[in-house]
C-alpha atoms as a PDB file:
ATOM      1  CA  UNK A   1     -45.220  10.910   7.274  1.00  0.00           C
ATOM      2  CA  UNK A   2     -44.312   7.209   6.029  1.00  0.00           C
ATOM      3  CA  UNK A   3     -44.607   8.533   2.244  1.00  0.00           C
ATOM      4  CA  UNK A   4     -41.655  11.133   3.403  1.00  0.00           C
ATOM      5  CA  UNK A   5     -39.778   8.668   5.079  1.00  0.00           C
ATOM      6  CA  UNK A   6     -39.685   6.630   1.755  1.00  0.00           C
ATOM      7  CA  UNK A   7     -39.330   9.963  -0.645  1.00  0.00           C
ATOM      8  CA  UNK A   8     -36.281  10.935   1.556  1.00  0.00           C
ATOM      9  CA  UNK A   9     -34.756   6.813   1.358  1.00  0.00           C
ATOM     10  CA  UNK A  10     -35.179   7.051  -2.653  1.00  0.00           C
ATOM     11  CA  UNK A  11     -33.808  10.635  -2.948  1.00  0.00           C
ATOM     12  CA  UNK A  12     -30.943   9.335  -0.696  1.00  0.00           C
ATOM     13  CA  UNK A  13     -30.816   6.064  -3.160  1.00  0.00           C
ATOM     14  CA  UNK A  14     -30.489   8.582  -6.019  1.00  0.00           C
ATOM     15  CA  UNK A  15     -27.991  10.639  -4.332  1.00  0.00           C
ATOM     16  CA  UNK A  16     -25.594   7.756  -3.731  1.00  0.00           C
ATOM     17  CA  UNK A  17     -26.450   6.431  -7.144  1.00  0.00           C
ATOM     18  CA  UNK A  18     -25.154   9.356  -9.075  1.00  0.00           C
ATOM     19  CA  UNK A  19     -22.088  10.162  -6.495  1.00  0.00           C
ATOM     20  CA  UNK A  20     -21.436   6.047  -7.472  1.00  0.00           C
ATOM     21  CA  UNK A  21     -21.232   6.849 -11.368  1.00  0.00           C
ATOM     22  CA  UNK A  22     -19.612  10.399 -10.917  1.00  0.00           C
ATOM     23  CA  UNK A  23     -16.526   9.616  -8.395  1.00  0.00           C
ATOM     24  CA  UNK A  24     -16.081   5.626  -8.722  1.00  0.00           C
ATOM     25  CA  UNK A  25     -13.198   5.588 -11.139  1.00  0.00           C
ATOM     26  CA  UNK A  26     -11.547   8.741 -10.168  1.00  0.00           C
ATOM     27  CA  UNK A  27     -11.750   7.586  -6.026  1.00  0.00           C
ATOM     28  CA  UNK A  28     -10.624   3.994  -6.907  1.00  0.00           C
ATOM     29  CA  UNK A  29      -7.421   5.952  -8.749  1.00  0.00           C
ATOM     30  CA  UNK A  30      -6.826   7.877  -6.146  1.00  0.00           C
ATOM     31  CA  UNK A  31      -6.979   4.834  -3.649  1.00  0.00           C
ATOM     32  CA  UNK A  32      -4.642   3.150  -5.633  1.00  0.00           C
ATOM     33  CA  UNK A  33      -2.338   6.239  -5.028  1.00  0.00           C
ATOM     34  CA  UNK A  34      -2.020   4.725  -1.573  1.00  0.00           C
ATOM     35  CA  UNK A  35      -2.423   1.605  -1.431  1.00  0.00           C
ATOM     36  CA  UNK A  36      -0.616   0.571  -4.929  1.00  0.00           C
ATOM     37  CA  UNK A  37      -3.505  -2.652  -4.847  1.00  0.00           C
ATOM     38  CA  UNK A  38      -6.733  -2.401  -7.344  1.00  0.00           C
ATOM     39  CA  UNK A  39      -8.628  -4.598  -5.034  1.00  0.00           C
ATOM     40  CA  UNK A  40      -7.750  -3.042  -1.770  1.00  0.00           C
ATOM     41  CA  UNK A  41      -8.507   0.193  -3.607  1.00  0.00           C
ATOM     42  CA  UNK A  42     -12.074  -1.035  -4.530  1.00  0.00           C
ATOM     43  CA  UNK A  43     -12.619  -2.065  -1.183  1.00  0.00           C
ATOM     44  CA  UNK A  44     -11.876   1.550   0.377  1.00  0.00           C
ATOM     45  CA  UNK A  45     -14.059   3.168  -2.009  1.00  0.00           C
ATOM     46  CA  UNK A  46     -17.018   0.442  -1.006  1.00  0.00           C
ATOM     47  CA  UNK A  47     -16.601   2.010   1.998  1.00  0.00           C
ATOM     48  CA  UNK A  48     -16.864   5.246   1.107  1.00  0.00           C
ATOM     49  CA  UNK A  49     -19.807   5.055  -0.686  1.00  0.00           C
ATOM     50  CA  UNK A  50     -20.932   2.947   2.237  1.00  0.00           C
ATOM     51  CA  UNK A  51     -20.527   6.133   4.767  1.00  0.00           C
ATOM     52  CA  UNK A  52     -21.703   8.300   2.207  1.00  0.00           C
ATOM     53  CA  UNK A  53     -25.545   6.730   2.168  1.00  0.00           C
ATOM     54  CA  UNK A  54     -25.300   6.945   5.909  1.00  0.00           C
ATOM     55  CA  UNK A  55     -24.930  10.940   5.601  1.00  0.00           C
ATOM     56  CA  UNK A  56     -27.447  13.698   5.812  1.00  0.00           C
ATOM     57  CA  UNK A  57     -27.617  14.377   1.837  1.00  0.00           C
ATOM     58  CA  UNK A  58     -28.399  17.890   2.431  1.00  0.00           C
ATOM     59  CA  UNK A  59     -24.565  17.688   4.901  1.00  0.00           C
ATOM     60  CA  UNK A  60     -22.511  16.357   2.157  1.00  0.00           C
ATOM     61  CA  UNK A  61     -24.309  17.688  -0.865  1.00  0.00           C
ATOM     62  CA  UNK A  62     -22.739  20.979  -1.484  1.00  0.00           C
ATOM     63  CA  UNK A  63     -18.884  19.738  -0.647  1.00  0.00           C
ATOM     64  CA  UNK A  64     -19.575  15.917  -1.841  1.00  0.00           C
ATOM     65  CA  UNK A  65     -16.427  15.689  -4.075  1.00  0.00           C
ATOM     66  CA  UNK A  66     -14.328  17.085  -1.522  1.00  0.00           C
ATOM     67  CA  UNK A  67     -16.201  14.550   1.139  1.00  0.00           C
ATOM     68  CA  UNK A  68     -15.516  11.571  -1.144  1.00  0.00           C
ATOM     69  CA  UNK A  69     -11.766  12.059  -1.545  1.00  0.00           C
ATOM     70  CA  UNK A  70     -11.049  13.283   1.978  1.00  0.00           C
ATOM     71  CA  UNK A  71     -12.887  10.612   3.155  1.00  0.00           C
ATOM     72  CA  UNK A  72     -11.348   7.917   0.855  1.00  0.00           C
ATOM     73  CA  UNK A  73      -7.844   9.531   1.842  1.00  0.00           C
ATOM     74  CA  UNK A  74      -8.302   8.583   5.456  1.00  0.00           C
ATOM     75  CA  UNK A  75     -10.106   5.053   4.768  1.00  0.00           C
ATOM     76  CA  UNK A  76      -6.688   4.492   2.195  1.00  0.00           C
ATOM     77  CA  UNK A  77      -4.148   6.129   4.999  1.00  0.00           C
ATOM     78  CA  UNK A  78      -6.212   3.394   8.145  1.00  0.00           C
ATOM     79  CA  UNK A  79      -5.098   0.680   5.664  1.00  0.00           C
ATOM     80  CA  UNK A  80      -1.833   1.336   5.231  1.00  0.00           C
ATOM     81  CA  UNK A  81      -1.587   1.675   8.970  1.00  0.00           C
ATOM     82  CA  UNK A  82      -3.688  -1.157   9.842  1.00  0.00           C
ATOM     83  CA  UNK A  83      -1.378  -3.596   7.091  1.00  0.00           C
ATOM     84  CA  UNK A  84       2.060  -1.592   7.833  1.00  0.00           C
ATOM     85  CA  UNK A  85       3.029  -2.171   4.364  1.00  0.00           C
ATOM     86  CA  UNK A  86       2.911  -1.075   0.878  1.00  0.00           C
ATOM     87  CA  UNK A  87       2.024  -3.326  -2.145  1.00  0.00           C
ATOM     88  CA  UNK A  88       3.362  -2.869  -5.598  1.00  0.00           C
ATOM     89  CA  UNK A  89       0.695  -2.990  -8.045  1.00  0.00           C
ATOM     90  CA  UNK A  90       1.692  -6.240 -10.195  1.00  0.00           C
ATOM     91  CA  UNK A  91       1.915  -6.798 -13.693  1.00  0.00           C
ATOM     92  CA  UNK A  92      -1.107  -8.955 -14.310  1.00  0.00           C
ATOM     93  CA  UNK A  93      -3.314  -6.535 -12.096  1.00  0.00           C
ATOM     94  CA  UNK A  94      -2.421  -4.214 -14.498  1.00  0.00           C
ATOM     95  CA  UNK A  95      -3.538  -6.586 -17.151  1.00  0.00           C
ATOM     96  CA  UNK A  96      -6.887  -6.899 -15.455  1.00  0.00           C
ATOM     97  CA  UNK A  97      -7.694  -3.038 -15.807  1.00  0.00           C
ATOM     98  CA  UNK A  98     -10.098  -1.726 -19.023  1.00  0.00           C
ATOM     99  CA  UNK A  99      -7.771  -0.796 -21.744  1.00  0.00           C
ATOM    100  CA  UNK A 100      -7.953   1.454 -24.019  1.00  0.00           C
ATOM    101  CA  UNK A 101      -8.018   0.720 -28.255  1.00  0.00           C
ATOM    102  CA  UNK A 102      -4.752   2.112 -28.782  1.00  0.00           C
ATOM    103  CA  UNK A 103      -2.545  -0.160 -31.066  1.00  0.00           C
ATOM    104  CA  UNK A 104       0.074  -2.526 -29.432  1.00  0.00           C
ATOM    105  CA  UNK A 105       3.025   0.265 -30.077  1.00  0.00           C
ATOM    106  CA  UNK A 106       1.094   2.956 -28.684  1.00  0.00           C
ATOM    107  CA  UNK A 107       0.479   1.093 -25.523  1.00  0.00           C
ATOM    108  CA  UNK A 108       3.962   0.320 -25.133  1.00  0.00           C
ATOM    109  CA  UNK A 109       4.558   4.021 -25.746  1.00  0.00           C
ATOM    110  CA  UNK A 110       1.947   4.825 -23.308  1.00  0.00           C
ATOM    111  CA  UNK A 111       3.254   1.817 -20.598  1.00  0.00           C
ATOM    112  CA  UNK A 112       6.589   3.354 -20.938  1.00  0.00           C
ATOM    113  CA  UNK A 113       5.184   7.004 -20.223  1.00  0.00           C
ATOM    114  CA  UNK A 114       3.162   6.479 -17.516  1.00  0.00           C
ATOM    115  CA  UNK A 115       6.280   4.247 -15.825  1.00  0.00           C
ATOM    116  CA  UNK A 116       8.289   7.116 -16.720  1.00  0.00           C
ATOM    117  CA  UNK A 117       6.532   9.633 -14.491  1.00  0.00           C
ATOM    118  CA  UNK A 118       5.439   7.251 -11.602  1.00  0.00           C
ATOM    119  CA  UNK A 119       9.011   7.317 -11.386  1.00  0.00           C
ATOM    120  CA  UNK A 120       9.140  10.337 -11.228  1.00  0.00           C
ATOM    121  CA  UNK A 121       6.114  10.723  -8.579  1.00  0.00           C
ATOM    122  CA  UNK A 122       7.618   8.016  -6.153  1.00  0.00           C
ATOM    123  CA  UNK A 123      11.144  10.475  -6.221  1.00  0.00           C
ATOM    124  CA  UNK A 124       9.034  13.105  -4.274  1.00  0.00           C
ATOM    125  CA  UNK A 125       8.139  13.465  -0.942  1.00  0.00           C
ATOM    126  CA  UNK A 126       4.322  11.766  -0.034  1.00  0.00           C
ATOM    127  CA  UNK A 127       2.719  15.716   0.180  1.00  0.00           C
ATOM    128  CA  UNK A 128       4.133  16.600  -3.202  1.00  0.00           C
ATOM    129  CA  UNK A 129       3.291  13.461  -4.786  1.00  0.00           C
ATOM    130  CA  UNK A 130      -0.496  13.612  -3.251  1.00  0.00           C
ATOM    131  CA  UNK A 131      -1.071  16.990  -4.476  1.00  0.00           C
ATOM    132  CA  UNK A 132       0.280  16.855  -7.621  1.00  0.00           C
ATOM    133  CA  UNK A 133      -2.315  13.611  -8.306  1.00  0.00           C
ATOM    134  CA  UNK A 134      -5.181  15.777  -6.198  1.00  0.00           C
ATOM    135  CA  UNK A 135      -4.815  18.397  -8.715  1.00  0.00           C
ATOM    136  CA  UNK A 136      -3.971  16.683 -12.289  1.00  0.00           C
ATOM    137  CA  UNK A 137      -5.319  13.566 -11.922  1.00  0.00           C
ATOM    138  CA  UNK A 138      -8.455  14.168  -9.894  1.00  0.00           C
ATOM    139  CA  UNK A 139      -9.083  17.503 -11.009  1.00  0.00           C
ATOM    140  CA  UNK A 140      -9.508  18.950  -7.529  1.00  0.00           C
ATOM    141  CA  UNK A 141      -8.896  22.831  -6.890  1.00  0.00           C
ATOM    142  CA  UNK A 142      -6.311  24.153  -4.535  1.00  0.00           C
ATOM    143  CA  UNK A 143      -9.288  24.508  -2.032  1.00  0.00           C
ATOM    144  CA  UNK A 144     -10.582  21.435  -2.739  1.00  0.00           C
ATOM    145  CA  UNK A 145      -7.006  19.782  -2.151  1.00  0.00           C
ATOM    146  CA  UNK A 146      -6.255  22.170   0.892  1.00  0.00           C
ATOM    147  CA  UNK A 147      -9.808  20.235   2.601  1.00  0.00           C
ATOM    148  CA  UNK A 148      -8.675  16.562   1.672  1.00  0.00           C
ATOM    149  CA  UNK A 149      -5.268  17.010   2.807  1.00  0.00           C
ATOM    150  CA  UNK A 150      -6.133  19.581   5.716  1.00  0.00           C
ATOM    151  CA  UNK A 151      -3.151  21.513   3.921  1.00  0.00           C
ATOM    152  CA  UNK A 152      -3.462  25.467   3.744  1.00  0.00           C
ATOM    153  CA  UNK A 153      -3.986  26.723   0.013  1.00  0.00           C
ATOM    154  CA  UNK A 154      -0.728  28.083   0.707  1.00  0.00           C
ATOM    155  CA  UNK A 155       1.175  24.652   1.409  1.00  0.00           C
ATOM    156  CA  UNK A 156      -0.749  23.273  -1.300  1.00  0.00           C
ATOM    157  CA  UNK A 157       0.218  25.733  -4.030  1.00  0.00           C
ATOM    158  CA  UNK A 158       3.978  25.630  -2.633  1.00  0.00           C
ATOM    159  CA  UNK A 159       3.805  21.745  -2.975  1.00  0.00           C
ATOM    160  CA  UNK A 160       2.627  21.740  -6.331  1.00  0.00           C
ATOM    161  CA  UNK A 161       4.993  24.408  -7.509  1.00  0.00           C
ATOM    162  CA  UNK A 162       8.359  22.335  -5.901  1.00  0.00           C
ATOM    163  CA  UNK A 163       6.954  18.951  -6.755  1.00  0.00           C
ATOM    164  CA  UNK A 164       6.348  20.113 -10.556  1.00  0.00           C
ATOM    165  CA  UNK A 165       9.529  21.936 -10.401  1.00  0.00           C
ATOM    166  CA  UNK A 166      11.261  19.004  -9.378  1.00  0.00           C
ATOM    167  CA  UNK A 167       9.502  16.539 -12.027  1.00  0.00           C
ATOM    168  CA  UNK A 168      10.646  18.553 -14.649  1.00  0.00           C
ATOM    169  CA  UNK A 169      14.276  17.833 -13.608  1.00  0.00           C
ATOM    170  CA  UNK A 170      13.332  13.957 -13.324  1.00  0.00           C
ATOM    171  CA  UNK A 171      11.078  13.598 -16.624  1.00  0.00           C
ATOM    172  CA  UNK A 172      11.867  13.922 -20.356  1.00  0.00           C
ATOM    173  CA  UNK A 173      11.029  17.305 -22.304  1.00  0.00           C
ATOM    174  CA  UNK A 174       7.646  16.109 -24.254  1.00  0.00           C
ATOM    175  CA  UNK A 175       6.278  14.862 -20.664  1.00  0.00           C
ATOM    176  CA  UNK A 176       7.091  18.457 -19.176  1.00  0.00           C
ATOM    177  CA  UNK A 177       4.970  20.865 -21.492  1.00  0.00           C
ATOM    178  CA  UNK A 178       2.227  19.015 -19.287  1.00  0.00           C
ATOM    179  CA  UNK A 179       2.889  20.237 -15.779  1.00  0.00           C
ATOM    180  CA  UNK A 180       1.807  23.212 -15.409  1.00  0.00           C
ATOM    181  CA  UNK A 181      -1.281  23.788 -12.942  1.00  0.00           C
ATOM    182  CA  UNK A 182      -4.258  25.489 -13.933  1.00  0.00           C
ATOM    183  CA  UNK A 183      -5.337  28.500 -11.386  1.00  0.00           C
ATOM    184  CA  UNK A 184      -7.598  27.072  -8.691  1.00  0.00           C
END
């Protein structure tokens, strides 16, 4: 009985090991989504992993991505109600994040881009703007979105198709060829 006690603790180890290496990055994104801070961001997903070891494995195992982002989304949304406030994310945060070997032009190109369309996020309304990141820059399916956001597929799909619809109006022509959703 003790040696299943500690196969169960190292499988659950493992578990929370590989959920750490698969979803860090992409749940510390989508934290900073919210809470527009890289450290307050870290801190949420700390938490999450932190809840996540204290699950049944065999619970969350089947759903897991879906448990880590919903999850995450409510830790990020307790924040932001807990600090009543917003922070930008600042320029030498920025700074602090891994970049990539592009040369100093294309970064600027890049910088400029990615402004470009955060822009263009922060112009729609929080659901569109959540779903449209759910789905392109998390890679979640409609279902998957529809159980983070406790959204019907139906809401979700209409969300993504006005959002996109209305970042096409607000974005330049090279940065639309890239909005359109793949089927869930």
């Amino acid at each position: 009985m003790m040696q299943t006690t500690e196969q169960k603790a190292i499988t659950q180890d493992d578990f929370v090991k590989q959920a750490l290496m698969d979803y860090e990055s992409p749940l510390i994104g989508y934290a900073v989504s919210f809470l527009h801070d890289v450290e307050r961001a870290r801190d949420v997903v700390q938490d999450t992993f932190i809840r996540l070891y204290h699950q049944d494995v065999e619970k969350v195992k089947d759903g897991l991505k879906t448990w880590l982002f919903t999850v995450c989304r409510n830790r990020s949304l307790d924040v932001i109600r807990k600090e009543k406030r917003i922070v930008g994310l600042e320029e030498d945060e920025m700074a602090r994040l891994p970049s990539s070997r592009r040369s100093p032009s294309e970064r600027a190109d890049l910088r400029e881009r990615v402004t470009q369309v955060h822009e263009a996020l922060a112009r729609l309304s929080d659901n569109q703007r959540e779903v449209i990141l759910l789905k392109f820059e998390q890679g979640l399916s409609y279902q998957e979105i529809s159980e983070v956001t406790e959204l019907s597929n139906g809401n979700v799909g209409f969300l993504l198709h006005t959002g996109l619809k209305r970042l096409r109006g607000f974005l330049p022509d090279d940065l639309v060829q890239n909005l359109t959703p793949q089927s869930a």
